[in-house]
N, C-alpha and C. Protein backbone atom coordinates (compact mmCIF):
# COMPACT_ATOMS: atom_id res chain seq x y z
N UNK A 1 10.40 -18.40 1.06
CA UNK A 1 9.57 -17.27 1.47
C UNK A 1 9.66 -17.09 2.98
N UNK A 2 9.88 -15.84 3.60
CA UNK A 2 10.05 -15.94 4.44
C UNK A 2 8.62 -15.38 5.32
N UNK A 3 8.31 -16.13 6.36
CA UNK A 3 6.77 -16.17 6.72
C UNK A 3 6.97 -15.54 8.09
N UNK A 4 8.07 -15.11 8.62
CA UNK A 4 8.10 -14.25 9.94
C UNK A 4 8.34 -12.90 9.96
N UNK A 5 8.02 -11.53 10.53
CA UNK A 5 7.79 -10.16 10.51
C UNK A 5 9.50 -10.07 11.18
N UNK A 6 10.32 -9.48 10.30
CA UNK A 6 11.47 -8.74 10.53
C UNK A 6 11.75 -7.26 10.52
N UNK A 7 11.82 -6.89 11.73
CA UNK A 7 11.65 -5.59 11.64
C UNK A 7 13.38 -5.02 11.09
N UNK A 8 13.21 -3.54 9.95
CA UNK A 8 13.79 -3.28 9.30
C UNK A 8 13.91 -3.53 7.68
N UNK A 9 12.49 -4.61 7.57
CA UNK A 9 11.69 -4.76 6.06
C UNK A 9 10.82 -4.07 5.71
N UNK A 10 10.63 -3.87 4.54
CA UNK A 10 9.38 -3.28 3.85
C UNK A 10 8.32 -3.88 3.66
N UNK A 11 7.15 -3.97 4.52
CA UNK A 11 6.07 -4.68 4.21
C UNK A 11 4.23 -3.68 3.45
N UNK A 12 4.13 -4.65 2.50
CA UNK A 12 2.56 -4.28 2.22
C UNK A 12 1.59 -4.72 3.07
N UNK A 13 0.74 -4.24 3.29
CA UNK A 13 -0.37 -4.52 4.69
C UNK A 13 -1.43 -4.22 3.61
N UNK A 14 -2.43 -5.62 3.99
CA UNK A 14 -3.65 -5.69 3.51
C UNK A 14 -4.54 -5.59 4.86
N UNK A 15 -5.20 -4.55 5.05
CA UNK A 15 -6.22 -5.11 6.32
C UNK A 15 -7.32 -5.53 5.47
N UNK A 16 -7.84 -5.96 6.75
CA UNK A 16 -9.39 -6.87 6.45
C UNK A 16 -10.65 -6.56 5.74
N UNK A 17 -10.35 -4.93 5.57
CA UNK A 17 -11.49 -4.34 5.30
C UNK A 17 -10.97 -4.13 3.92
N UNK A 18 -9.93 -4.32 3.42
CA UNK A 18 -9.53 -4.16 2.23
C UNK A 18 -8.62 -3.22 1.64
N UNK A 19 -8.50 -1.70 2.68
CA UNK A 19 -7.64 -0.94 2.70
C UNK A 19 -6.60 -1.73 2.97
N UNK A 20 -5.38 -0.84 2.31
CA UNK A 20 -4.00 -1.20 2.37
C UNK A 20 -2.98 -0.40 3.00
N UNK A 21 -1.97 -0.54 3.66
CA UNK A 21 -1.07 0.45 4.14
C UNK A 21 0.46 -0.74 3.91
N UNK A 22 1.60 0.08 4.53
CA UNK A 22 2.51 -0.04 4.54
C UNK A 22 3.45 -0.38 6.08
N UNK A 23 4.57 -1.29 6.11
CA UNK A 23 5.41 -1.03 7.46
C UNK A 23 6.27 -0.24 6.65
N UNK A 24 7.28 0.76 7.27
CA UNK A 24 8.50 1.21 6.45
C UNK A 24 9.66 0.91 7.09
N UNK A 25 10.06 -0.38 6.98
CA UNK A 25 11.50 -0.54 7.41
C UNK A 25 11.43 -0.16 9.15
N UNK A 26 10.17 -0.35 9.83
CA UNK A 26 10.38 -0.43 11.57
C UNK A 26 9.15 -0.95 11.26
N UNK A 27 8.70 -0.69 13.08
CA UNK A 27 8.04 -1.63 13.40
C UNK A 27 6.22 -1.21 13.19
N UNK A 28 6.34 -0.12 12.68
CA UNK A 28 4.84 0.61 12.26
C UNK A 28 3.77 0.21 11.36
N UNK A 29 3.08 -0.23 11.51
CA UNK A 29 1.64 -0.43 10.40
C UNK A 29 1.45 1.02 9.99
N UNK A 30 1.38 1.39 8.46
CA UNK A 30 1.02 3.29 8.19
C UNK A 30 -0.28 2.26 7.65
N UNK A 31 -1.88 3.63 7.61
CA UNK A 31 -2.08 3.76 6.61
C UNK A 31 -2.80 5.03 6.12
N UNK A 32 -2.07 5.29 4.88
CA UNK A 32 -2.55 7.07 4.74
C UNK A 32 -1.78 7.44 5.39
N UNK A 33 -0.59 7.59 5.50
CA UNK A 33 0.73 8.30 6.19
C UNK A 33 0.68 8.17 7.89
N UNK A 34 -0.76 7.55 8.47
CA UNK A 34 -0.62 7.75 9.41
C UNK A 34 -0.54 5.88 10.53
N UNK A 35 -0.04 6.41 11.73
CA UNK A 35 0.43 5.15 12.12
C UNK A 35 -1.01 4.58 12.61
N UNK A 36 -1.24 3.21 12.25
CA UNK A 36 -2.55 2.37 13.12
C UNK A 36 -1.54 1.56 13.92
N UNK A 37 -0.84 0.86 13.88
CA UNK A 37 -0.38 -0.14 14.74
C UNK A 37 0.78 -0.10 15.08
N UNK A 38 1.73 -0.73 16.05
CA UNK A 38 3.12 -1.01 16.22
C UNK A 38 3.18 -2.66 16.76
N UNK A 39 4.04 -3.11 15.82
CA UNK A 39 4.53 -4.27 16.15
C UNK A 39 5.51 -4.88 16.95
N UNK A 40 5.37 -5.45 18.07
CA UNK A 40 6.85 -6.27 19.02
C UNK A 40 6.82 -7.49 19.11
N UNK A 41 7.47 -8.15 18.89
CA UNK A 41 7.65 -9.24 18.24
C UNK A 41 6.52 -10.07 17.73
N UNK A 42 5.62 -10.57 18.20
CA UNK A 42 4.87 -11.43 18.14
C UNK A 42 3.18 -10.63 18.46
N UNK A 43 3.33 -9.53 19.25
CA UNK A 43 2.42 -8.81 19.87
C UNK A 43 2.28 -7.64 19.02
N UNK A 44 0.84 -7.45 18.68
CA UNK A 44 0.59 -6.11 18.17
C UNK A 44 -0.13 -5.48 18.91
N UNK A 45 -0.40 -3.92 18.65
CA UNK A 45 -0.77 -2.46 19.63
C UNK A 45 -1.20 -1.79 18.88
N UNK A 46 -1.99 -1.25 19.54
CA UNK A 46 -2.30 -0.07 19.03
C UNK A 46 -1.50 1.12 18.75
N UNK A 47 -1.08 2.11 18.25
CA UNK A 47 -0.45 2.99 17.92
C UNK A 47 -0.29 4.15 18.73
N UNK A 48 0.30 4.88 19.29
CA UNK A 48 -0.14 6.21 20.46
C UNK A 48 0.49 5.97 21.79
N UNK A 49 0.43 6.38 22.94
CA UNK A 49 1.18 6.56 24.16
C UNK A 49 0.12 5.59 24.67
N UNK A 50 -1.55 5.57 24.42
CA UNK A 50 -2.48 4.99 25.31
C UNK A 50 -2.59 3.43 24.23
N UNK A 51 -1.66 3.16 23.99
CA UNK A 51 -0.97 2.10 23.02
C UNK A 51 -2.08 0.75 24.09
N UNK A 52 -2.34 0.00 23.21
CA UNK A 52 -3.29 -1.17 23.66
C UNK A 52 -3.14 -3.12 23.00
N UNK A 53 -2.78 -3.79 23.69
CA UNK A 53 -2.62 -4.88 22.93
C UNK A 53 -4.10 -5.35 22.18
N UNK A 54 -4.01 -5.89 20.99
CA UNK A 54 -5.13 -5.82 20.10
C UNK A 54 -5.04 -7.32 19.24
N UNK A 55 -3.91 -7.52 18.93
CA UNK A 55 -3.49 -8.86 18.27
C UNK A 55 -2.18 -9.61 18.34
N UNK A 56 -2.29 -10.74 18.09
CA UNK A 56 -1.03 -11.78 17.84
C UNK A 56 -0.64 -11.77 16.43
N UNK A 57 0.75 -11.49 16.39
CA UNK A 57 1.07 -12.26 14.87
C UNK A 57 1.26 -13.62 14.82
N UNK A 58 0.97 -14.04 13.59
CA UNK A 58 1.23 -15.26 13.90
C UNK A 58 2.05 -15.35 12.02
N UNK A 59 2.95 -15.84 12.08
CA UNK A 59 3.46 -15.47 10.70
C UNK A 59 3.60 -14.25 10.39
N UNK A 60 3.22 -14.12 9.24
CA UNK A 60 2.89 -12.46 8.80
C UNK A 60 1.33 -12.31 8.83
N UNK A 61 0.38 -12.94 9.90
CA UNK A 61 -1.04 -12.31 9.80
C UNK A 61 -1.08 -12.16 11.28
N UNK A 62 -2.05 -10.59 11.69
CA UNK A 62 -2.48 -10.23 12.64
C UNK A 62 -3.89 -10.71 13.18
N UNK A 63 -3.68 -11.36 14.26
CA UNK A 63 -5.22 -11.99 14.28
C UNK A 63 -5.74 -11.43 16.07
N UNK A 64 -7.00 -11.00 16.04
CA UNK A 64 -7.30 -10.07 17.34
C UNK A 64 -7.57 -10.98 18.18
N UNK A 65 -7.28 -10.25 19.40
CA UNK A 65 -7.15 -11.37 20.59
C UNK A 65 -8.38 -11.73 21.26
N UNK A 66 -9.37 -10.51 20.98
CA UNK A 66 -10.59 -10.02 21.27
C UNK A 66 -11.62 -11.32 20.60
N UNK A 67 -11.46 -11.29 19.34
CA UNK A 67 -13.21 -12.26 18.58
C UNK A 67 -12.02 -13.09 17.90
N UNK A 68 -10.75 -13.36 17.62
CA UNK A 68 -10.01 -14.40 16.75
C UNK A 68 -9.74 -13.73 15.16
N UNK A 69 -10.86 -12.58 14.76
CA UNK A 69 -10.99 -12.24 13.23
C UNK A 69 -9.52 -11.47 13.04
N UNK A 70 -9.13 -12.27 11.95
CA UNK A 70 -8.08 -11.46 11.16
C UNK A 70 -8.25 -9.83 10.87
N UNK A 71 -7.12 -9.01 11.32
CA UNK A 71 -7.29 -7.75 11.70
C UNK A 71 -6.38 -7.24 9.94
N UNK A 72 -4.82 -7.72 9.70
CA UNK A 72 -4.17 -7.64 8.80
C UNK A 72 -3.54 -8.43 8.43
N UNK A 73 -2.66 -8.36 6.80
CA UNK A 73 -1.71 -9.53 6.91
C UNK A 73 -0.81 -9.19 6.02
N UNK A 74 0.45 -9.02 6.24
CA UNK A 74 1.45 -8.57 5.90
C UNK A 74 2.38 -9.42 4.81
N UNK A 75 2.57 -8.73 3.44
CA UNK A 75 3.68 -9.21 2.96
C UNK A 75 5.03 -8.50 1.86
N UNK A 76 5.91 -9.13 2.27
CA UNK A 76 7.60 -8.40 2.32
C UNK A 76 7.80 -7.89 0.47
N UNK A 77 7.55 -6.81 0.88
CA UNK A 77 8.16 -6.25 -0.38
C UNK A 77 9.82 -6.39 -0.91
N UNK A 78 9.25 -6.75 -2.33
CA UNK A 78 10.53 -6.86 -2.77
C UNK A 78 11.59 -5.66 -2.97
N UNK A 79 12.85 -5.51 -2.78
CA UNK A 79 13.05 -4.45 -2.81
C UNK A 79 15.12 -4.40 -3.71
C-alpha cells in the first residue's frame, strides 16, 4: 500500500467533517467540483491566489498546523 501522496493519482478525500471530495490526477483537493486545497509536497494550502499554508501531510493524512486536528485523509483510488 502505498502511504505517500503522488501527484498524478486519483485520490478519495474524506474530510473530517465527513464530507468527501476527490484529487483528480494533480495536486487539488475538489469538493463539489470546487477546489478547497492544493497540495506541494508535504505542505498543504489553501486553494486561490490568497493561497495560505493550513496543514502538513503526513502520509496520506492532512493534519492543521494551527490546533494539530486532522483536517483530511486521503486514499488512492484504484483505477
Amino acid at each position: 500500500m502505498n502511504n505517500i501522496f503522488k501527484e498524478g493519482s486519483r485520490y478519495h478525500v474524506y474530510f473530517a467533517g465527513g464530507e468527501e471530495g476527490v484529487v483528480d490526477c494533480d495536486e487539488f483537493v475538489r469538493k463539489g467540483g470546487k477546489l478547497i486545497y492544493r497540495i506541494d509536497g508535504s505542505e498543504v494550502y489553501t486553494a486561490g491566489s490568497n493561497a495560505k499554508y493550513v496543514a502538513e501531510l503526513s502520509g496520506l493524512t492532512a493534519t492543521s498546523v494551527t490546533d494539530g486536528n486532522i483536517i483530511f485523509r486521503l486514499t488512492l483510488e484504484n483505477t
